[in-house]
Protein backbone atom coordinates (compact mmCIF):
# COMPACT_ATOMS: atom_id res chain seq x y z
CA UNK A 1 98.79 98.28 80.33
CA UNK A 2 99.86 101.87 81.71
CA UNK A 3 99.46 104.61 79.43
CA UNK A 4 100.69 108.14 79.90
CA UNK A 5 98.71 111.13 79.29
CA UNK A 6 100.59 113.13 76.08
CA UNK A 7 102.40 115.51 77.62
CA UNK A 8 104.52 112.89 79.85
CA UNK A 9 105.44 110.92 76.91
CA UNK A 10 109.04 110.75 75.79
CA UNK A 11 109.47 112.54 79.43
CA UNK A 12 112.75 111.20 81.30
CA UNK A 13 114.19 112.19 84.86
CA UNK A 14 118.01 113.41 84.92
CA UNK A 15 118.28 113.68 88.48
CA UNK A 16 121.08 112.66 91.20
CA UNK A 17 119.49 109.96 93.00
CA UNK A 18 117.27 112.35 94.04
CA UNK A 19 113.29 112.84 93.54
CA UNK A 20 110.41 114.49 94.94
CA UNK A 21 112.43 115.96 97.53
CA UNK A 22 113.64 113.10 98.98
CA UNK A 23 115.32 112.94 102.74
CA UNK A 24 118.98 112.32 101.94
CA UNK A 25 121.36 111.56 104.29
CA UNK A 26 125.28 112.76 104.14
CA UNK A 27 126.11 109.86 102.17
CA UNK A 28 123.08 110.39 99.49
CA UNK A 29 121.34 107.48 100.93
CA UNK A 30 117.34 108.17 101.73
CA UNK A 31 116.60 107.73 105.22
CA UNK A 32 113.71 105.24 106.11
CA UNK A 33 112.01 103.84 108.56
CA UNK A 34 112.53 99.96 109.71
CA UNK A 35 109.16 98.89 107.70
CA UNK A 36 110.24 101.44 104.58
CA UNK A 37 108.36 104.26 102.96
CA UNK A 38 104.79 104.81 104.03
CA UNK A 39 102.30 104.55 100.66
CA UNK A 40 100.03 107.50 99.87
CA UNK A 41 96.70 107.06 97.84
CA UNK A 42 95.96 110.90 97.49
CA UNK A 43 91.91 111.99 97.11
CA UNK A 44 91.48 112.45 93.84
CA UNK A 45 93.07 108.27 92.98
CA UNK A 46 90.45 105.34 93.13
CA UNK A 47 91.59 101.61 92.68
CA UNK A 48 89.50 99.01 92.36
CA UNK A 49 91.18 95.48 93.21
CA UNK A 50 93.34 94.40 95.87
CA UNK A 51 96.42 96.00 97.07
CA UNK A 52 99.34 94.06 99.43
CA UNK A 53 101.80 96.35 101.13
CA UNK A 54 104.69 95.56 103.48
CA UNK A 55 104.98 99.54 104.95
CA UNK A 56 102.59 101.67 105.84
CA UNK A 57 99.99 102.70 104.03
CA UNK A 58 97.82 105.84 103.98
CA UNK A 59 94.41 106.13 102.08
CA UNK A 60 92.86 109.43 100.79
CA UNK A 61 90.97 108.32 97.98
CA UNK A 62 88.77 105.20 97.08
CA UNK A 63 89.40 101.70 96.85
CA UNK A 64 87.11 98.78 96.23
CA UNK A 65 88.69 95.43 96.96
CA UNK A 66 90.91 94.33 99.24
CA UNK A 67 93.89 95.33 101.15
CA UNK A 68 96.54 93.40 103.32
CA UNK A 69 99.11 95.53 104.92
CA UNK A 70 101.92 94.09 107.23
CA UNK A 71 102.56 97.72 108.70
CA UNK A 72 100.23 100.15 109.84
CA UNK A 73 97.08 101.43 107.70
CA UNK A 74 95.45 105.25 108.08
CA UNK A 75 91.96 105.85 106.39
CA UNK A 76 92.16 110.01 105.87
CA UNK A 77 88.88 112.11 106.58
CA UNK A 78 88.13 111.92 102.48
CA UNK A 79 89.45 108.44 102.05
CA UNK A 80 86.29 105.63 101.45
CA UNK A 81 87.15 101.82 101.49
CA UNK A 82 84.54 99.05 100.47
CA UNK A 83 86.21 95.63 100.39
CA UNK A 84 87.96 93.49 103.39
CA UNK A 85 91.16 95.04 105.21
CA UNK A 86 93.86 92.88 107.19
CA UNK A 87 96.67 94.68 108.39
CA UNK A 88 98.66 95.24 111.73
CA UNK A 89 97.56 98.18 112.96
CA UNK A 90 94.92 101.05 111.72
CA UNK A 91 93.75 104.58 112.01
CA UNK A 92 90.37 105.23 110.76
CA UNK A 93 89.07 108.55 109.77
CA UNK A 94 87.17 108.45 107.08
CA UNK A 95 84.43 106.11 105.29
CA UNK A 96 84.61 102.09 106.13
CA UNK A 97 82.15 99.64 104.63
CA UNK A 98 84.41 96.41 104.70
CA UNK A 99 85.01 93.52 107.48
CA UNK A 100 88.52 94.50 108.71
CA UNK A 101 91.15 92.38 110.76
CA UNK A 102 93.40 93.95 112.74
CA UNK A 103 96.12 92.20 114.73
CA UNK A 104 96.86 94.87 117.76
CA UNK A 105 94.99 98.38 117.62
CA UNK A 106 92.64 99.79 116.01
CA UNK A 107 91.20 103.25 116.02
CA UNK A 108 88.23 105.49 114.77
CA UNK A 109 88.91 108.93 114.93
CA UNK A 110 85.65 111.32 115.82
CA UNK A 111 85.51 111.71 111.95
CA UNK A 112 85.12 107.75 111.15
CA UNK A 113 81.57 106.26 109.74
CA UNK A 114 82.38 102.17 109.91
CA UNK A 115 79.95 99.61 108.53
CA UNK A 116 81.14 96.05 108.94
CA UNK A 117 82.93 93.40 111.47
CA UNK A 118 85.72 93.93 113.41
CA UNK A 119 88.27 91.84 114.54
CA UNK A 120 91.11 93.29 116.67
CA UNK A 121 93.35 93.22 119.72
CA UNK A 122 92.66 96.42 120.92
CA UNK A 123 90.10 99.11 119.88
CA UNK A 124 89.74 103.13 120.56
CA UNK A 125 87.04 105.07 119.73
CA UNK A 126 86.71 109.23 120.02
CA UNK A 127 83.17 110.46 120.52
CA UNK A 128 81.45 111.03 117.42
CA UNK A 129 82.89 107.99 116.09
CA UNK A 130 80.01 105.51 114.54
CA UNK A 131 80.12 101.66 114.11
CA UNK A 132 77.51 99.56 112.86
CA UNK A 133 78.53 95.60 112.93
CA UNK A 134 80.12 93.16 115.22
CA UNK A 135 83.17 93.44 116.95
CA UNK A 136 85.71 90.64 118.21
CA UNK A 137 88.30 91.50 120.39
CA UNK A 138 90.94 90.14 122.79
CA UNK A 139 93.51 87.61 122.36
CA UNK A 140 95.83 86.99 119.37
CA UNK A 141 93.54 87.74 116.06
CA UNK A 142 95.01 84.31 114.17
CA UNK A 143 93.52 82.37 117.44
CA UNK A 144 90.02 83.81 117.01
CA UNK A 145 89.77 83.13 113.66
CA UNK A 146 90.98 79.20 114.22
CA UNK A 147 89.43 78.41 117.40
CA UNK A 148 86.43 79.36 115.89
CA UNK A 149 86.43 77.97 112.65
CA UNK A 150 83.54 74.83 113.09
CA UNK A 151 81.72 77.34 114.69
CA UNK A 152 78.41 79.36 113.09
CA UNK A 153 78.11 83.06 113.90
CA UNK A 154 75.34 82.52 115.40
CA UNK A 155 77.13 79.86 117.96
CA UNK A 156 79.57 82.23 118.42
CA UNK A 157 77.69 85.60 119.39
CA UNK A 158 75.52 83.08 121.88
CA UNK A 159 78.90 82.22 123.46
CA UNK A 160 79.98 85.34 124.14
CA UNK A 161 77.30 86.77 125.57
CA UNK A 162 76.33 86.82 129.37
């Protein structure tokens, strides 16, 4: 149950349509992108659970659990994530212990500390970046994941290497 701190009780908005200066167009409709409007988890916010999101998503603060986005997902410089991360694309700045999927790029900004497994299309990494795990790449991500499902890790690592 959501419970409001004292002061917002009994608190209403009388607006227009209108709020937190929202991009209107001439009509009073809001302008959005195809995938809708991009989620903020600002720095001082910290979920613990899973969260599924259609947009975009950006993440200042700290979550522990899960997260499946169908758009594109940006880790800020303060923003820490422990859990497992699926999502289409991703930006990574800031603090990553989790296993994340990604199904075309994926990139760690000079700023990024990852701990975990990868799995992506495409990866970039700026100097200064760190990774410590595996990484999978290449290929559609659902096809890794299937073709090498009877497979141990171990059976798997020995087949890719040279």
């Amino acid at each position: 149950m959501l419970s409001l701190h004292p002061s917002l009780r009994g608190a209403s908005y009388k607006g227009k349509g209108k709020m937190f200066n929202s991009k209107s167009g001439s009509d009073g409709s809001k302008s959005t992108s195809s995938s809708g409007m991009p989620n903020h988890i600002n720095s001082d916010t910290v979920i613990e659970g899973s969260i599924k999101a259609r947009g975009n998503l950006r993440i200042d603060g700290k979550l522990t659990g899960t997260l499946e986005c169908q758009g594109r997902v940006v880790i800020g410089a303060s923003g820490v994530i422990e859990g497992d991360i699926k999502c289409e694309n991703a930006e990574i700045e800031g603090s990553l212990k989790a296993n994340i999927t990604v199904s075309d790029l994926l990139s760690l900004k000079s700023t990024a500390k990852v701990q975990g497994d990868i799995i992506t299309k495409k990866l970039a990494i700026e100097p200064g970046a760190t990774f410590t795990g595996s990484c999978s790449m290449g290929g559609v991500v659902k096809d890794i994941s299937s073709s090498n499902a009877g497979q141990s890790r171990e059976e798997q690592r020995q087949e890719k290497t040279a």
